[in-house]
Protein backbone atom coordinates (compact mmCIF):
# COMPACT_ATOMS: atom_id res chain seq x y z
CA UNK A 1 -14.03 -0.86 -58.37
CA UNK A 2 -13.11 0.89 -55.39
CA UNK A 3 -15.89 2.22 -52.97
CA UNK A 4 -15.36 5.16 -50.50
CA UNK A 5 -14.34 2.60 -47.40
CA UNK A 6 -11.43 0.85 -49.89
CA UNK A 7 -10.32 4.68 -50.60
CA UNK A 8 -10.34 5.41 -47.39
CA UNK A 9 -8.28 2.58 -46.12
CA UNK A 10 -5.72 2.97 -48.55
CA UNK A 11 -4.88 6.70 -48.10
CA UNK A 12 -4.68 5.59 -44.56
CA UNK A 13 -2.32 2.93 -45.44
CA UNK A 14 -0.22 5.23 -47.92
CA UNK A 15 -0.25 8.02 -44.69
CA UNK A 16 0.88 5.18 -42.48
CA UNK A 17 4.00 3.84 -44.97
CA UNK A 18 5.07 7.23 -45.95
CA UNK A 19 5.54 8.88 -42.62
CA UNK A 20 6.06 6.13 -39.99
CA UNK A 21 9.61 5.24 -37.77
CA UNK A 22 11.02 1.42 -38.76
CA UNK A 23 12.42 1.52 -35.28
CA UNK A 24 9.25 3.19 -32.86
CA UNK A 25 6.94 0.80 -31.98
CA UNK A 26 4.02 0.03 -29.67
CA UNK A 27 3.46 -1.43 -26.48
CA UNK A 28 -0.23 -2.29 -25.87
CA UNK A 29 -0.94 -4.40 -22.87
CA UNK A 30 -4.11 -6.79 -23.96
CA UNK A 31 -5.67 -5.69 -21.04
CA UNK A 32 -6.53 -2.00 -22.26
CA UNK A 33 -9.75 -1.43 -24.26
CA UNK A 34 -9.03 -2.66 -27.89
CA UNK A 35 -10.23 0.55 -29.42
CA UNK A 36 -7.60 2.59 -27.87
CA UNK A 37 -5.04 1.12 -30.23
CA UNK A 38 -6.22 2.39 -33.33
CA UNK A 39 -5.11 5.27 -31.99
CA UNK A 40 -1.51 4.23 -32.26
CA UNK A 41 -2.34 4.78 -35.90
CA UNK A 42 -1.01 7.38 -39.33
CA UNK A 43 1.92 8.48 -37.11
CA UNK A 44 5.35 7.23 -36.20
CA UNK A 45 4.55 4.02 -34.79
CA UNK A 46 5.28 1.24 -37.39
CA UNK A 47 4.64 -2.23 -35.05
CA UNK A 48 2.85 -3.32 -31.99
CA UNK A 49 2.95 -6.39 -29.48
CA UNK A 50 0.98 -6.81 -26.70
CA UNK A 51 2.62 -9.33 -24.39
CA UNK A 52 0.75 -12.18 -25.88
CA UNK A 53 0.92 -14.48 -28.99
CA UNK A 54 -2.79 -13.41 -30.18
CA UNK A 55 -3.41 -10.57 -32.07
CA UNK A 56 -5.13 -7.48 -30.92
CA UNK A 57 -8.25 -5.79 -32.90
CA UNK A 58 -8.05 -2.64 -34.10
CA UNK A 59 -4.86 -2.78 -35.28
CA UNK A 60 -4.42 0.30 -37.88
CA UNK A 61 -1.94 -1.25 -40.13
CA UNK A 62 0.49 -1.94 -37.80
CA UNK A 63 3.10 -5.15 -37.81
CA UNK A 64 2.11 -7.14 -34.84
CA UNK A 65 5.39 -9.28 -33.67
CA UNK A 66 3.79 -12.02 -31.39
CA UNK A 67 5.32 -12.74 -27.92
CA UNK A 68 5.11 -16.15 -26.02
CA UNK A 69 5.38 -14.23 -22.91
CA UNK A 70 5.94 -17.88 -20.22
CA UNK A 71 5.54 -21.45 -21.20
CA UNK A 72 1.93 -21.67 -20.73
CA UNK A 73 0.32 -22.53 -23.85
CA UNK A 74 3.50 -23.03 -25.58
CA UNK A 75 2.32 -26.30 -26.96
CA UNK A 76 0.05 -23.99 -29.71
CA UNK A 77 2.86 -21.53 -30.75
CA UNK A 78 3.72 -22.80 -34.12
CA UNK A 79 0.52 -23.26 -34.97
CA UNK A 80 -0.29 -19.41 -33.60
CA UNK A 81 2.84 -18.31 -35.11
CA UNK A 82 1.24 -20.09 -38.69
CA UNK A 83 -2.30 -18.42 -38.71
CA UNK A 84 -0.71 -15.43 -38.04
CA UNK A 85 1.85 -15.24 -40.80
CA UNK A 86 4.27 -13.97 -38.12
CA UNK A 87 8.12 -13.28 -39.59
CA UNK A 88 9.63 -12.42 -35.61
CA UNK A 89 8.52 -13.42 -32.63
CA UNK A 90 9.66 -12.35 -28.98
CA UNK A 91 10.95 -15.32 -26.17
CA UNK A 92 10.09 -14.88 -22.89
CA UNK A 93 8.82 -11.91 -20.80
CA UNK A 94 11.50 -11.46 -17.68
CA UNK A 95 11.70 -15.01 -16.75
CA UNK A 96 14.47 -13.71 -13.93
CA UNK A 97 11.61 -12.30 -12.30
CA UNK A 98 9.28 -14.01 -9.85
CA UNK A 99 5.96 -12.37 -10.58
CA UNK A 100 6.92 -12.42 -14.49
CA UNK A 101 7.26 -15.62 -16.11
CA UNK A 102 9.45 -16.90 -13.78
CA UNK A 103 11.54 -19.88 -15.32
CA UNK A 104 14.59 -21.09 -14.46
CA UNK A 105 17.62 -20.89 -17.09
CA UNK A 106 17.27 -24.69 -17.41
CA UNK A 107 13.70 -24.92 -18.22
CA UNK A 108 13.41 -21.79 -20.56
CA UNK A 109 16.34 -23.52 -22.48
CA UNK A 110 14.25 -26.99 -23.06
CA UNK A 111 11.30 -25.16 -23.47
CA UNK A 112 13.03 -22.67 -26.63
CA UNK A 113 14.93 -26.15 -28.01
CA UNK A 114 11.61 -27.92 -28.38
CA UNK A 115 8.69 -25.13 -29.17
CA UNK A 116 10.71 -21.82 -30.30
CA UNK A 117 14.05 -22.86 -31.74
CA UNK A 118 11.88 -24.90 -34.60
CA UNK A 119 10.37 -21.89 -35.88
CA UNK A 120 13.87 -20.79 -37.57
CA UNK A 121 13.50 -23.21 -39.87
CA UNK A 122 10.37 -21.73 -41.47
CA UNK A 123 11.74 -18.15 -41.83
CA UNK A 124 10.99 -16.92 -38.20
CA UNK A 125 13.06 -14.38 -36.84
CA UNK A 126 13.73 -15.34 -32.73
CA UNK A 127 13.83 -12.46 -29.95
CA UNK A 128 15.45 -14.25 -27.07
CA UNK A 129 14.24 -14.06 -23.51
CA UNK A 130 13.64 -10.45 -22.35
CA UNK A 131 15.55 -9.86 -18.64
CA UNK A 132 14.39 -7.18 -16.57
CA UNK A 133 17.35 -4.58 -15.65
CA UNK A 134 16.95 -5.94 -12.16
CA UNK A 135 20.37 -6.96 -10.56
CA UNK A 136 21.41 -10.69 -11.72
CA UNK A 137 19.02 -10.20 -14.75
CA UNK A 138 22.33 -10.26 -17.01
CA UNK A 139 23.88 -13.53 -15.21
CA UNK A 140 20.16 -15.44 -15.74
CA UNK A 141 20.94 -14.53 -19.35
CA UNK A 142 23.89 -16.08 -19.48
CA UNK A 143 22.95 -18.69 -17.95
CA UNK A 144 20.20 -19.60 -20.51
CA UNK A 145 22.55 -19.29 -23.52
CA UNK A 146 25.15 -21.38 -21.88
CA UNK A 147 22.01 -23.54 -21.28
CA UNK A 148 20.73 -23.82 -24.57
CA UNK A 149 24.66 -23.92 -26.30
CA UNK A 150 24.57 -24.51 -30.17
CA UNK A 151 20.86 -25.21 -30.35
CA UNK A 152 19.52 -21.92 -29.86
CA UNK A 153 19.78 -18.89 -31.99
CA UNK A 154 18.91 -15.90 -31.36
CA UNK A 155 18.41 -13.17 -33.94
CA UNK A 156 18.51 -10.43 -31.16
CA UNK A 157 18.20 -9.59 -27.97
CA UNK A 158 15.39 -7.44 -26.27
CA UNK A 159 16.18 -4.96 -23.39
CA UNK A 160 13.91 -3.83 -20.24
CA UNK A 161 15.11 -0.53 -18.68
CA UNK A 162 13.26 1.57 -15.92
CA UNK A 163 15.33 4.05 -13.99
CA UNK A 164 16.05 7.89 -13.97
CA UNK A 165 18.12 10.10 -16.26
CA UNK A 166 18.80 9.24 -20.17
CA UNK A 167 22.25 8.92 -19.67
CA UNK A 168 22.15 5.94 -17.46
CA UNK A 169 19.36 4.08 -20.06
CA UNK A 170 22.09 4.98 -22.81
CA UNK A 171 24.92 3.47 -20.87
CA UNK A 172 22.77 0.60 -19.89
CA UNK A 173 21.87 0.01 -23.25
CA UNK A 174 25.10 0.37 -24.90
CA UNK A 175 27.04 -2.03 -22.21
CA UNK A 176 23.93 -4.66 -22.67
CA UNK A 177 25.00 -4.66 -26.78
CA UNK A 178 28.52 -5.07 -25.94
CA UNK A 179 28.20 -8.15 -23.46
CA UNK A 180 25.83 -10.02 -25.71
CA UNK A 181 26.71 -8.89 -29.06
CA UNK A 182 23.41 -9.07 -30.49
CA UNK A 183 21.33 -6.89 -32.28
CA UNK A 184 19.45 -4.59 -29.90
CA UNK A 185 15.25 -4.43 -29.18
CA UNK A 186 14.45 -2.07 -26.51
CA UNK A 187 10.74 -3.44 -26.16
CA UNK A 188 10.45 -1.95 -22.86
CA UNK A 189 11.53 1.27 -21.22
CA UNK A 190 10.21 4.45 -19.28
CA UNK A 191 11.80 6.86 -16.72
CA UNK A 192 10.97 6.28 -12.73
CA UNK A 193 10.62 10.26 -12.21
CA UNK A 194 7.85 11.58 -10.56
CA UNK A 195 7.52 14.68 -12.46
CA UNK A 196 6.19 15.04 -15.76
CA UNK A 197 8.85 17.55 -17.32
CA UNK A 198 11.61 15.13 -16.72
CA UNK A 199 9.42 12.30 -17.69
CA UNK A 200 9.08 14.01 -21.14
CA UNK A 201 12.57 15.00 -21.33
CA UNK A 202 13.76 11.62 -20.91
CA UNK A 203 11.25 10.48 -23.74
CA UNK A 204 12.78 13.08 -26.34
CA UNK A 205 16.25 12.67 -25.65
CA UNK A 206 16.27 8.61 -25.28
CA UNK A 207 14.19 8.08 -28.30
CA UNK A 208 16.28 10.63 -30.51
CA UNK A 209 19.39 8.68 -29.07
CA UNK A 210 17.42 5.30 -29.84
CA UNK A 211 17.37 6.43 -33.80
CA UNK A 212 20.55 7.11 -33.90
CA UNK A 213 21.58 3.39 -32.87
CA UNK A 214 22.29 1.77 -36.14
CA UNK A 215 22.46 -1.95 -33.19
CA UNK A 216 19.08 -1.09 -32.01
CA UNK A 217 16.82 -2.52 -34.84
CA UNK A 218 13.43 -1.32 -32.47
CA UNK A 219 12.31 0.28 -29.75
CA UNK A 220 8.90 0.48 -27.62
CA UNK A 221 8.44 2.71 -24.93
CA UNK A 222 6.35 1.54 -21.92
CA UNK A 223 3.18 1.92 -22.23
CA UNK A 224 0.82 2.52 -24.90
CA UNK A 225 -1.98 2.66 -22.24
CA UNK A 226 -4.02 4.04 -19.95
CA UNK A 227 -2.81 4.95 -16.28
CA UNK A 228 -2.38 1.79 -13.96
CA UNK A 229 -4.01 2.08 -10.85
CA UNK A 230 -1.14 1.82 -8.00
CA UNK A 231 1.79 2.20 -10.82
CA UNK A 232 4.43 4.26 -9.59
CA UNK A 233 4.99 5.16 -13.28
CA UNK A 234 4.19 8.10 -15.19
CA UNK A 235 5.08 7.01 -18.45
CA UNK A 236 1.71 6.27 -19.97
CA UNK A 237 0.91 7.82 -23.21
CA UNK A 238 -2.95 7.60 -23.00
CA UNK A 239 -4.73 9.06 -20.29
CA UNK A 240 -7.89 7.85 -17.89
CA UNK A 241 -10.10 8.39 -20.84
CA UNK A 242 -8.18 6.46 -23.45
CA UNK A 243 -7.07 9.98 -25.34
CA UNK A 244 -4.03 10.45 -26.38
CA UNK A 245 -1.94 12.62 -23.63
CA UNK A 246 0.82 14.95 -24.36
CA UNK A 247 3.46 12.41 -23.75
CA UNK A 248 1.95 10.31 -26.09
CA UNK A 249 1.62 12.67 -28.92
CA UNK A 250 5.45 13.49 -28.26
CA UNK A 251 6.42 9.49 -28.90
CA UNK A 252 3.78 9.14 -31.72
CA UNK A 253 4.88 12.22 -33.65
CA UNK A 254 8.43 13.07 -33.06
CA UNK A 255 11.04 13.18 -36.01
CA UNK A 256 13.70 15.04 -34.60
């Protein structure tokens, strides 16, 4: 027999299903305060990752896709991936970059052909490395995959994208697809300008463009989070408090 909590959940749930975006998801960095992610919840948002294999708390009945952001740890994936029940997972978090995780093509190849490329076999969709839009990002890319030749497989291919103006994230985005050829996850992406008006612009007209994409399978704007202290940024969608800010409330509720 149902009790008042059970109910409750479930009209949640049915809220949740009816109304929210396959595509939209959410970027939570594990650092924020686990509460603010239920927040994230009975709107557009439809799945969640947080830069780490482990699951956040307070999820509100979102798909978590698991990332194994460098190659500590890796040894536990599978097993991770396992508890978890996990169907996609995401490669490496802009291993062209220094102060990301920083692996050469070479080793992020022997590291996917041992611990990641395995997983296919029991079902797992694979998210290949994610490149920053940093200059060479694209030839460290192509690098791994010549790297890894007929081992690897990839069932797409996330994109990073910080700049100004939604035209240039379209055309970045739509000459990415066409050099790779893979099915498109933007899992990060925010405009650089300083003023909020533009900032919120950007968001509208990127995401609307975003939905149209029948290549891009998902999409995560950066970040689901409070302000960083000493970020240039002004993309976050929660403010100092943990509330959700305007610019959130546009990404978690737009259906234009």
């Amino acid at each position: 027999m149902f009790n008042l909590v059970t109910l409750s959940t479930v009209a949640i749930a049915l809220v949740h299903s009816a109304t929210a975006n396959d595509k939209r998801g959410i970027a939570f960095p594990a650092s924020n305060p686990a509460g603010d992610l239920a927040k994230a919840g009975g709107a557009q948002a439809s799945w969640v990752y947080n830069w780490s294999p482990n699951a956040p708390s307070n999820n509100p009945g979102l798909t978590f896709i698991p990332m194994q952001w460098g190659s500590a740890d890796i040894g536990s994936l599978a097993a991770t991936v396992k508890t978890l029940g996990a169907k996609t997972i995401l490669g490496f978090n802009e291993p062209d970059m220094s102060a990301q995780s920083n692996l050469s093509p070479t080793d992020a190849a022997n590291l996917w052909k041992q611990y990641i490329q395995p997983l296919k076999s029991s079902g797992v969709a694979l998210g290949a490395p994610a490149v920053s839009s940093s200059e060479g990002s694209q030839t460290w890319l192509t690098n791994f995959i010549n790297a890894c030749g007929s081992t690897c497989t990839f069932d797409f291919v996330p994109v990073h994208w910080y700049g100004d103006g939604a035209e240039n994230f379209e055309n970045y985005v739509t000459a990415f697809h066409k050099t790779f050829n893979y099915p498109i996850w933007v899992t990060e992406f925010g405009s650089t300008s300083t003023d909020a008006t533009e900032v919120a612009t950007f968001l509208t007209q990127t995401v609307n463009w975003l939905d149209q994409q029948s290549y891009v399978q998902k999409y995560s704007w950066f970040a689901f989070a409070r302000p960083e202290a000493g970020s240039p940024l002004d993309t976050w969608l929660l403010d100092a408090s943990g509330n959700v800010d305007s610019l959130g409330n546009s990404y978690l509720t737009d259906t234009s």
